[in-house]
C-alpha atoms as a PDB file:
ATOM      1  CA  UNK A   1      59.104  72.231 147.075  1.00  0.00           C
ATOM      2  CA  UNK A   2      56.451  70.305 148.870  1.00  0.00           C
ATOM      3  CA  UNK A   3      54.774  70.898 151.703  1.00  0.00           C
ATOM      4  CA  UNK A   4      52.167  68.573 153.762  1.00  0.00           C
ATOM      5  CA  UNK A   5      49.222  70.448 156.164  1.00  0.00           C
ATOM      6  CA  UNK A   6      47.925  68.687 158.777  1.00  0.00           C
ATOM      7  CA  UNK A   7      44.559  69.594 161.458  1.00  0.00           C
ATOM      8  CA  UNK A   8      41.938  68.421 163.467  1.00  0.00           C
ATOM      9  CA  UNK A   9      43.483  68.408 166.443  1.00  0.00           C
ATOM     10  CA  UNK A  10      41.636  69.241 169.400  1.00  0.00           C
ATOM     11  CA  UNK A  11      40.055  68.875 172.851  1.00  0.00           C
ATOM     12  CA  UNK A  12      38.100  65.936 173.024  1.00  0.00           C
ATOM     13  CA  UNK A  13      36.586  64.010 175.908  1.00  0.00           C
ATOM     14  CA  UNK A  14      37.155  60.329 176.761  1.00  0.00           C
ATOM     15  CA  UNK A  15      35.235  57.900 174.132  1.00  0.00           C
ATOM     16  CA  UNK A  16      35.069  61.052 171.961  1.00  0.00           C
ATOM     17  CA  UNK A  17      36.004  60.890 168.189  1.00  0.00           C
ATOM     18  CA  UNK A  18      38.172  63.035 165.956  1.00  0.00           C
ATOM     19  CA  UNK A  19      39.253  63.469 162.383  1.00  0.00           C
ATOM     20  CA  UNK A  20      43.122  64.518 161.237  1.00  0.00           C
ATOM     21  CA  UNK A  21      43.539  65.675 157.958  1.00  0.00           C
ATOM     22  CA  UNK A  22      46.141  65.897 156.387  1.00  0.00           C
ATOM     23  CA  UNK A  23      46.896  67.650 152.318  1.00  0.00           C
ATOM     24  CA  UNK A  24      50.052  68.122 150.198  1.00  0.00           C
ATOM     25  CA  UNK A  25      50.908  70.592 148.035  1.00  0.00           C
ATOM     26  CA  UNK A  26      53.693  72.322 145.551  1.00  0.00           C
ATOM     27  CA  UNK A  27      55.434  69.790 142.911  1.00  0.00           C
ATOM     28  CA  UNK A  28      53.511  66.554 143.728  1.00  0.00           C
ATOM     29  CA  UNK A  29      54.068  64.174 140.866  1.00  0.00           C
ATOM     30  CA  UNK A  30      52.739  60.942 143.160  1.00  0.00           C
ATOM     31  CA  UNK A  31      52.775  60.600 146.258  1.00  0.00           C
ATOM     32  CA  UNK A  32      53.162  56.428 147.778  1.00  0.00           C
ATOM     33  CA  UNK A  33      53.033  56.142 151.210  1.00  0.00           C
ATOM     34  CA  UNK A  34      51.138  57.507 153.537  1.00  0.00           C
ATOM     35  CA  UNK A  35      51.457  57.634 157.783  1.00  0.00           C
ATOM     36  CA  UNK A  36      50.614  59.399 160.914  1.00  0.00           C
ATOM     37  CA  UNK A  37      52.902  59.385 163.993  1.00  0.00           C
ATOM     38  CA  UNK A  38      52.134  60.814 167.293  1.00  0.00           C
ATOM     39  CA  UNK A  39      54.536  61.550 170.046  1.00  0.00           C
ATOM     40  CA  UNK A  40      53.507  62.355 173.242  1.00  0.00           C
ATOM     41  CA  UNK A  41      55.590  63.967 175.895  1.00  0.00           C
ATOM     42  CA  UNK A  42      58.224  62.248 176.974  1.00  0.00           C
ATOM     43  CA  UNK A  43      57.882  59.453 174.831  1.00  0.00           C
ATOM     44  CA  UNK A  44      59.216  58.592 171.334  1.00  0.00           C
ATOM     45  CA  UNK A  45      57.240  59.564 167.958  1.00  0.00           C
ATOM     46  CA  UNK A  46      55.133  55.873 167.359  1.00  0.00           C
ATOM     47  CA  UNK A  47      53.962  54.832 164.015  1.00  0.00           C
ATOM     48  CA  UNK A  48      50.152  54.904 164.420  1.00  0.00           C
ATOM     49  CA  UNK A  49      48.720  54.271 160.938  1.00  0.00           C
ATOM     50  CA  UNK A  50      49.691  53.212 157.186  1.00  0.00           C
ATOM     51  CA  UNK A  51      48.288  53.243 154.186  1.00  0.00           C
ATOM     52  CA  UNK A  52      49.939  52.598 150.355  1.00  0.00           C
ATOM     53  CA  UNK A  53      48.885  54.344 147.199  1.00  0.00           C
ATOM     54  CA  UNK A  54      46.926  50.955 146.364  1.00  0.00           C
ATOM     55  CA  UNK A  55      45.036  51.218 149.776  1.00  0.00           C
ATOM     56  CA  UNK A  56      46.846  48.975 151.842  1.00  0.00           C
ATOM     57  CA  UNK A  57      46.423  50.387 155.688  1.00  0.00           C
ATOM     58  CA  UNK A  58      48.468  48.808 158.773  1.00  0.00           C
ATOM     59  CA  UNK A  59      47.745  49.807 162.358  1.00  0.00           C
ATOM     60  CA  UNK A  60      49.776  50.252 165.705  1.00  0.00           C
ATOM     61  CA  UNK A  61      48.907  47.806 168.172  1.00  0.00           C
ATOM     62  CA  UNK A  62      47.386  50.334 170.474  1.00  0.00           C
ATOM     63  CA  UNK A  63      44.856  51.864 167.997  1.00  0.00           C
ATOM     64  CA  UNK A  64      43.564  49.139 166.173  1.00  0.00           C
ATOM     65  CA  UNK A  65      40.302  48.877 165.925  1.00  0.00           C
ATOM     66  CA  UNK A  66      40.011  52.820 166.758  1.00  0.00           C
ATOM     67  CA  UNK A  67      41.663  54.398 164.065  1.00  0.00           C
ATOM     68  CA  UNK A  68      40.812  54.286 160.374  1.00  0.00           C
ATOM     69  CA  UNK A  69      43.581  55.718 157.797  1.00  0.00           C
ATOM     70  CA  UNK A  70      42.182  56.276 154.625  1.00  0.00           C
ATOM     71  CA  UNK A  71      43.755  58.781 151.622  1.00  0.00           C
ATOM     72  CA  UNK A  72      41.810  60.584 148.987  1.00  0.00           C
ATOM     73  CA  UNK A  73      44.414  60.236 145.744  1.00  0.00           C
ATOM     74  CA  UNK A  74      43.020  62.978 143.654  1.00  0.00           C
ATOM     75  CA  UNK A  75      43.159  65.698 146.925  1.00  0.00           C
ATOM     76  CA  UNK A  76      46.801  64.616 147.297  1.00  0.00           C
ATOM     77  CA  UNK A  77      45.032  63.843 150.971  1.00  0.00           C
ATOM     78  CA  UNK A  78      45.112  61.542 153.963  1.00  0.00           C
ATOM     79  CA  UNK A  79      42.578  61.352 156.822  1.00  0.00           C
ATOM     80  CA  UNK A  80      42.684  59.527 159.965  1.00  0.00           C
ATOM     81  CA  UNK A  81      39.623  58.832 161.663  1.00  0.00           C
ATOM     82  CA  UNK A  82      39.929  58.134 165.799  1.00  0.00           C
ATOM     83  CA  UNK A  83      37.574  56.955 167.578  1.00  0.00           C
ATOM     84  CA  UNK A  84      37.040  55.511 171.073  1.00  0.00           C
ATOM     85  CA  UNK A  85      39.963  58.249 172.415  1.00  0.00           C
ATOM     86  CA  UNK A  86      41.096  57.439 175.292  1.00  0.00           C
ATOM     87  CA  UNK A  87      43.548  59.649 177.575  1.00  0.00           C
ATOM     88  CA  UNK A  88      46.466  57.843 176.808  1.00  0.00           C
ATOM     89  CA  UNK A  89      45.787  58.561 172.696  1.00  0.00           C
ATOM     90  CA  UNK A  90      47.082  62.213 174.019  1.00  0.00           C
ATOM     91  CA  UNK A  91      49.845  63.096 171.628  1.00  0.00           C
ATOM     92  CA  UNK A  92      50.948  65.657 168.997  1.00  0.00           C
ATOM     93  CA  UNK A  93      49.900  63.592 165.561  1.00  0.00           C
ATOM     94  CA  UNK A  94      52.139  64.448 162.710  1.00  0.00           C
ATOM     95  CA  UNK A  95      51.470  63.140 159.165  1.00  0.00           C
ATOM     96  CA  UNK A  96      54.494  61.596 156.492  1.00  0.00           C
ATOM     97  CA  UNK A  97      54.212  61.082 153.334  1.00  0.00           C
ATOM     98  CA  UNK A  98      56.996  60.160 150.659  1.00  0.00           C
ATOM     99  CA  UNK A  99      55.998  62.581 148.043  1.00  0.00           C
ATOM    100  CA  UNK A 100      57.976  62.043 144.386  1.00  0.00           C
ATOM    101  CA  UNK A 101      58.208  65.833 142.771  1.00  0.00           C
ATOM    102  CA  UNK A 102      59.251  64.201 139.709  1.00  0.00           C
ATOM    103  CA  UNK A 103      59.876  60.648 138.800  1.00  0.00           C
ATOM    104  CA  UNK A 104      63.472  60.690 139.906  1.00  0.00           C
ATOM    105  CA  UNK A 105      63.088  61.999 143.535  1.00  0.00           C
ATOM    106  CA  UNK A 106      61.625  61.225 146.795  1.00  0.00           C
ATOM    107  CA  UNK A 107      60.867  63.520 149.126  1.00  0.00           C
ATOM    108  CA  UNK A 108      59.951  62.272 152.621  1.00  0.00           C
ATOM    109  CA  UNK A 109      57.804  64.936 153.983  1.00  0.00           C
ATOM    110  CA  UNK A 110      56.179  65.946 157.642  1.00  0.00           C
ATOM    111  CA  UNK A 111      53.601  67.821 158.387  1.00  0.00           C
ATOM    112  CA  UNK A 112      54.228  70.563 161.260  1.00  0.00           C
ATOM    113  CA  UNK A 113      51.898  68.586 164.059  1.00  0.00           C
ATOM    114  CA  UNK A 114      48.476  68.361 165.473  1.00  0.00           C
ATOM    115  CA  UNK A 115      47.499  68.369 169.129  1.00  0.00           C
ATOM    116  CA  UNK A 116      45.063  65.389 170.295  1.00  0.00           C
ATOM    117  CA  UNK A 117      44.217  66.024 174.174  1.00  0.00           C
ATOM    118  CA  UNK A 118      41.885  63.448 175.430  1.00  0.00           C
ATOM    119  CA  UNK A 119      40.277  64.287 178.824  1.00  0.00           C
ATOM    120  CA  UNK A 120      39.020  61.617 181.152  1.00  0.00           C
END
């Protein structure tokens, strides 16, 4: 089995910066893409950051510029810098990752959910 660990969450004040982490572990063969999602309440989970195993990173509209995604390959690890928070960046953040335990299966994994409060 595989399991993904995310934190970093916290309490942070408008303008503020945090940093998610997030780490697999179990049968990780290779992991390819990487991605945090937040969901606030009462909204839909959003896509907030990508990055591929080459590096490749795409942004949500509303945190470009903010956020920086960036993966560590050998720590099975992804990290997601935020700065700039604003009160509306407010959300549980979950990380994904589509982890291969073997080179014939995928496994598209979650991690159990940070909490990002951003006071004004």
């Amino acid at each position: 089995q595989v399991q993904l660990a995310d934190s970093g969450g916290g309490l942070v004040q408008a303008g503020g910066s945090l940093r998610l982490s997030c780490v697999a572990s179990g049968r990780v063969f290779l992991i390819t893409d990487m991605a945090w999602y937040r969901q606030a309440p009462g909204k839909q989970r959003e896509l907030v950051a990508t990055i591929t195993s080459g590096g490749r990173t795409n942004y949500g509209d509303s945190v470009k510029g903010r956020f920086t995604i960036s993966r560590d390959n050998a720590k099975s690890a992804t990290y997601l810098q935020m700065d700039s928070l604003k009160p509306e960046d407010t959300a549980v953040y979950y990380c994904n990752a589509k982890i291969k335990p073997s080179i014939e299966s995928t496994v598209n994994a979650w991690g159990q959910g940070t909490q990002v409060t951003v006071s004004s």
